[in-house]
C-alpha atoms as a PDB file:
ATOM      1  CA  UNK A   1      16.616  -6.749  10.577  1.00  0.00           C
ATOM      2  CA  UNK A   2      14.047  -4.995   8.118  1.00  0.00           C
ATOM      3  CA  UNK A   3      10.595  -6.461   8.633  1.00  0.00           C
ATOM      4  CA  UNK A   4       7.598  -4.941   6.665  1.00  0.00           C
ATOM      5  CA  UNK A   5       4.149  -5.803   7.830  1.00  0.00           C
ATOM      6  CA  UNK A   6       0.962  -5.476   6.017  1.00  0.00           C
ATOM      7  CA  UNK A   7      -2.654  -5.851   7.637  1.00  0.00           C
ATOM      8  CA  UNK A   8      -6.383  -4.917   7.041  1.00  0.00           C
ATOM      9  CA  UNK A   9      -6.770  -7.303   4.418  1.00  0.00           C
ATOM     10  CA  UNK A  10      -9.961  -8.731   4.047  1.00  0.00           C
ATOM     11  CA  UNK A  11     -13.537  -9.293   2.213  1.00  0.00           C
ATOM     12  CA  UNK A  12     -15.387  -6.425   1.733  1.00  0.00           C
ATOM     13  CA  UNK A  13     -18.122  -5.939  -0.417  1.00  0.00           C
ATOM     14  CA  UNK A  14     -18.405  -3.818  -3.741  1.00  0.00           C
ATOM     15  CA  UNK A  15     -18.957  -0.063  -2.465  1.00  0.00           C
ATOM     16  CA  UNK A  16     -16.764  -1.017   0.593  1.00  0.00           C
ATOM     17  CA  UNK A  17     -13.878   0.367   1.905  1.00  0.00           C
ATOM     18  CA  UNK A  18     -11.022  -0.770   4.195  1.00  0.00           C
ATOM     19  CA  UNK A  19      -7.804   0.784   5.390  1.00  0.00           C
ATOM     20  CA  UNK A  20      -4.335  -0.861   4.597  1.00  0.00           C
ATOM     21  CA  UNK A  21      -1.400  -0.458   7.031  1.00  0.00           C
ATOM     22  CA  UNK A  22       2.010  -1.181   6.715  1.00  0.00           C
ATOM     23  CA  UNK A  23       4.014  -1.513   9.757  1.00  0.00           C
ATOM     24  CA  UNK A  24       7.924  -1.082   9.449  1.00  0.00           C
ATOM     25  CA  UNK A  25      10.780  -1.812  11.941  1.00  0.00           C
ATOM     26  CA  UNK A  26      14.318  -1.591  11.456  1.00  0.00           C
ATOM     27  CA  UNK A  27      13.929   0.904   8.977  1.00  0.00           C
ATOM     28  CA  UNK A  28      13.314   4.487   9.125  1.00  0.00           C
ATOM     29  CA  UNK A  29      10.260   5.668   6.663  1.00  0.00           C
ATOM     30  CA  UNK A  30      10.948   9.168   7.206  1.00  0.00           C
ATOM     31  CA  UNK A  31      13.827   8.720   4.785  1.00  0.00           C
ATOM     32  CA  UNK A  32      12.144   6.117   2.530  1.00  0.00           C
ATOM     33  CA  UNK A  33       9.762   6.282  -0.534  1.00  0.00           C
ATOM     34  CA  UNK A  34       6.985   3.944   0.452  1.00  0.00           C
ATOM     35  CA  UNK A  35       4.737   2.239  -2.567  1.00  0.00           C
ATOM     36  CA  UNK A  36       1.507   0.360  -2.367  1.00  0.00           C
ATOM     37  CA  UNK A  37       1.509  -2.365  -5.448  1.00  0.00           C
ATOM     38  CA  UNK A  38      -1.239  -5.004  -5.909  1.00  0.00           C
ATOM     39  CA  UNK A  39      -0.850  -8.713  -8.047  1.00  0.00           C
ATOM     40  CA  UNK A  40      -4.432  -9.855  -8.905  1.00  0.00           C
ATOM     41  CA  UNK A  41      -4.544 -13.737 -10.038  1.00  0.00           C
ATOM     42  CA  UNK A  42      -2.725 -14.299 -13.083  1.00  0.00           C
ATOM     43  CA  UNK A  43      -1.420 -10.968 -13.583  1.00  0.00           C
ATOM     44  CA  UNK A  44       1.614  -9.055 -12.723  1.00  0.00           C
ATOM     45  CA  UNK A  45       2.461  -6.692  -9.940  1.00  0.00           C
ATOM     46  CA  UNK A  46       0.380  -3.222 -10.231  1.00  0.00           C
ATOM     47  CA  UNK A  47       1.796   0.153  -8.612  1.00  0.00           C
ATOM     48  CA  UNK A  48      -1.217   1.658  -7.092  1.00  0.00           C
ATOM     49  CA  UNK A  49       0.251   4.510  -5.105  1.00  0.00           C
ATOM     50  CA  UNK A  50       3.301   5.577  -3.987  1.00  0.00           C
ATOM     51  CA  UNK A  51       4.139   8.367  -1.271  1.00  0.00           C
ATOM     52  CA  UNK A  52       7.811  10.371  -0.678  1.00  0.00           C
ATOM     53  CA  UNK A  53       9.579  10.531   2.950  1.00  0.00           C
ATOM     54  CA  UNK A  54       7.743  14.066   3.592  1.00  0.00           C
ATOM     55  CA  UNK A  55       4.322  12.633   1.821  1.00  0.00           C
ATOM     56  CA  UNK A  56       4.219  15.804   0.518  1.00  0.00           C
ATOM     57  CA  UNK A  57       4.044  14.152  -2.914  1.00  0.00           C
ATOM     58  CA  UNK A  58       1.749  11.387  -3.903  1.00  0.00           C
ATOM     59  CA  UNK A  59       0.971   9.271  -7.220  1.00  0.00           C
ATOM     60  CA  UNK A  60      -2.158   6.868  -7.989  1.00  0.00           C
ATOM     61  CA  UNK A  61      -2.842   4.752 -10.269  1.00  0.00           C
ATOM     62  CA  UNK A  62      -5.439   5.819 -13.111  1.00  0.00           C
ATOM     63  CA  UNK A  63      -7.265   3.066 -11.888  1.00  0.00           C
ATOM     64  CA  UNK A  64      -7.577   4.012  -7.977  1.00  0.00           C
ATOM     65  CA  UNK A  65      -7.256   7.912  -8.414  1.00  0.00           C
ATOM     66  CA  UNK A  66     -10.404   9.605  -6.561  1.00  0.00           C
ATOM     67  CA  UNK A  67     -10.361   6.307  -4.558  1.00  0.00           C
ATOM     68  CA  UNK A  68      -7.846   5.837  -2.542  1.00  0.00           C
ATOM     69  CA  UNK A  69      -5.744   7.628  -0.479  1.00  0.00           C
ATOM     70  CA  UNK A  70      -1.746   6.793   0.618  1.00  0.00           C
ATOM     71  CA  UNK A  71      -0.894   8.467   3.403  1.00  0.00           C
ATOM     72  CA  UNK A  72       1.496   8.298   6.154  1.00  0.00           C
ATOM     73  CA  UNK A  73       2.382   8.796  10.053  1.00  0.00           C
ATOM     74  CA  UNK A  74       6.342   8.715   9.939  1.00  0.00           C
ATOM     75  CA  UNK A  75       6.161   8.696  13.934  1.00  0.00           C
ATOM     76  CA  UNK A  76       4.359   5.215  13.902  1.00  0.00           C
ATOM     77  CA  UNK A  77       6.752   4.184  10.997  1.00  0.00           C
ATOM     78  CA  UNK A  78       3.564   3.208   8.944  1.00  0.00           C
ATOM     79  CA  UNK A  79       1.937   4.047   6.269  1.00  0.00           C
ATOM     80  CA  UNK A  80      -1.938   3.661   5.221  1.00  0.00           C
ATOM     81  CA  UNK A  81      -4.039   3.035   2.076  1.00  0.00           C
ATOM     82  CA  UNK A  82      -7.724   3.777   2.539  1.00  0.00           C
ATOM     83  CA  UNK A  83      -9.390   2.261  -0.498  1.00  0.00           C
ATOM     84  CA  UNK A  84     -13.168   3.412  -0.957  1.00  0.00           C
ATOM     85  CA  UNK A  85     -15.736   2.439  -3.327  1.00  0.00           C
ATOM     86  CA  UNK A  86     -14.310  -0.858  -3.833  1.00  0.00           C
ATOM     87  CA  UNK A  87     -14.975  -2.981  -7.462  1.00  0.00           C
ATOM     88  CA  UNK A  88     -14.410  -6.424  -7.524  1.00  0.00           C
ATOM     89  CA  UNK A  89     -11.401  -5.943  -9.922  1.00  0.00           C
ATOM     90  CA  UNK A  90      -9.930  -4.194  -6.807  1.00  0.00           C
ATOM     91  CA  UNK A  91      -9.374  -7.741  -5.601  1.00  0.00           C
ATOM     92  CA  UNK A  92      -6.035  -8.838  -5.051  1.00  0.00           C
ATOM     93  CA  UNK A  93      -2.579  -9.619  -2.746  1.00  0.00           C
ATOM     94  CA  UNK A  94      -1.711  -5.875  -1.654  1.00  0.00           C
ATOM     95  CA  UNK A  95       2.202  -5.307  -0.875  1.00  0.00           C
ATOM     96  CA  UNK A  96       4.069  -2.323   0.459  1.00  0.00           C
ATOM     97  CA  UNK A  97       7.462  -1.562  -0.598  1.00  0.00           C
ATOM     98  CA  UNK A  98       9.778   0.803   0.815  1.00  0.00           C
ATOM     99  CA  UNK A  99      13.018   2.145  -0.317  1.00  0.00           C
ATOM    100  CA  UNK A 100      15.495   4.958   0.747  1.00  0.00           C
ATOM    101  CA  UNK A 101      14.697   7.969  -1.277  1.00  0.00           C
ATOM    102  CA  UNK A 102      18.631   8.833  -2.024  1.00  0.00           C
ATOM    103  CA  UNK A 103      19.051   5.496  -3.159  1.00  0.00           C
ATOM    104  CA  UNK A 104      19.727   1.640  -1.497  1.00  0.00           C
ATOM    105  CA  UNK A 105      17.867  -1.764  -1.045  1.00  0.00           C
ATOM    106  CA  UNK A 106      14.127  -2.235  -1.358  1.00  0.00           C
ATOM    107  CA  UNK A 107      12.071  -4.037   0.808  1.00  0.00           C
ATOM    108  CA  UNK A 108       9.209  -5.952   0.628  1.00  0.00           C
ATOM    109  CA  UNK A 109       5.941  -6.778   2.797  1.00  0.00           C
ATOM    110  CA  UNK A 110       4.422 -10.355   2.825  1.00  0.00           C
ATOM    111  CA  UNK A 111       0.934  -8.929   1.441  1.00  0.00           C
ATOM    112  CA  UNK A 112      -2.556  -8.813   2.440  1.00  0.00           C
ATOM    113  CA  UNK A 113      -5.513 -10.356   0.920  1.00  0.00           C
ATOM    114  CA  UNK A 114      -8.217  -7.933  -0.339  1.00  0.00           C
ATOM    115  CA  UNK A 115     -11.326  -9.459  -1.770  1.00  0.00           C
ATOM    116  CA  UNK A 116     -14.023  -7.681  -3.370  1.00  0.00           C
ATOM    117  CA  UNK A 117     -17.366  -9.559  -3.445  1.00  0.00           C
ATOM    118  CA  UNK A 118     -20.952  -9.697  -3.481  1.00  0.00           C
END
């Protein structure tokens, strides 16, 4: 069974930073594409990063680029967002996804809560 687990949610102020992880078991990220995406109230689902099997290749998000950072540790079957110089419209429920790169199911993450606030 695939289970995807997000953590280091939390409230931070603006300036702030925290560090994302997402935790996988019965799946092996070295093969998978693994994406960061991010659902503020009342909006849809955002992509904010996404990183390839090797993590050789990464992609941002105008919004986040020069902020944060996707990287992985494919030996620990996680991978990381650290998110610096937080604004509040950084606020939101952030998911992983992960997917196998030559193709097949996605899976999701429950999310973790990331709140921005003075």
């Amino acid at each position: 069974q695939v289970q995807l687990v997000e953590s280091g949610g939390g409230l931070v102020q603006p300036g702030g930073s925290l560090r994302l992880s997402c935790a996988a078991s019965g799946l092996t990220f070295s093969t998978c594409t693994v994406n960061w995406y991010r659902q503020a109230p009342g909006k849809g689902r955002e992509l904010v990063a996404s990183t390839i099997e090797t993590g050789g290749s990464t992609i941002y998000a105008d919004s986040v680029r020069g902020r944060f950072t996707i990287s992985r540790d494919n030996a620990k079957n996680t991978v990381y967002l650290e998110m610096n110089s937080l604004k509040p419209e950084d606020t939101a429920v952030y998911y992983c996804k992960a997917y196998p790169s030559v193709g097949g199911r996605a899976y999701w993450g429950q999310g973790t809560q990331v709140t921005v606030s003075s």
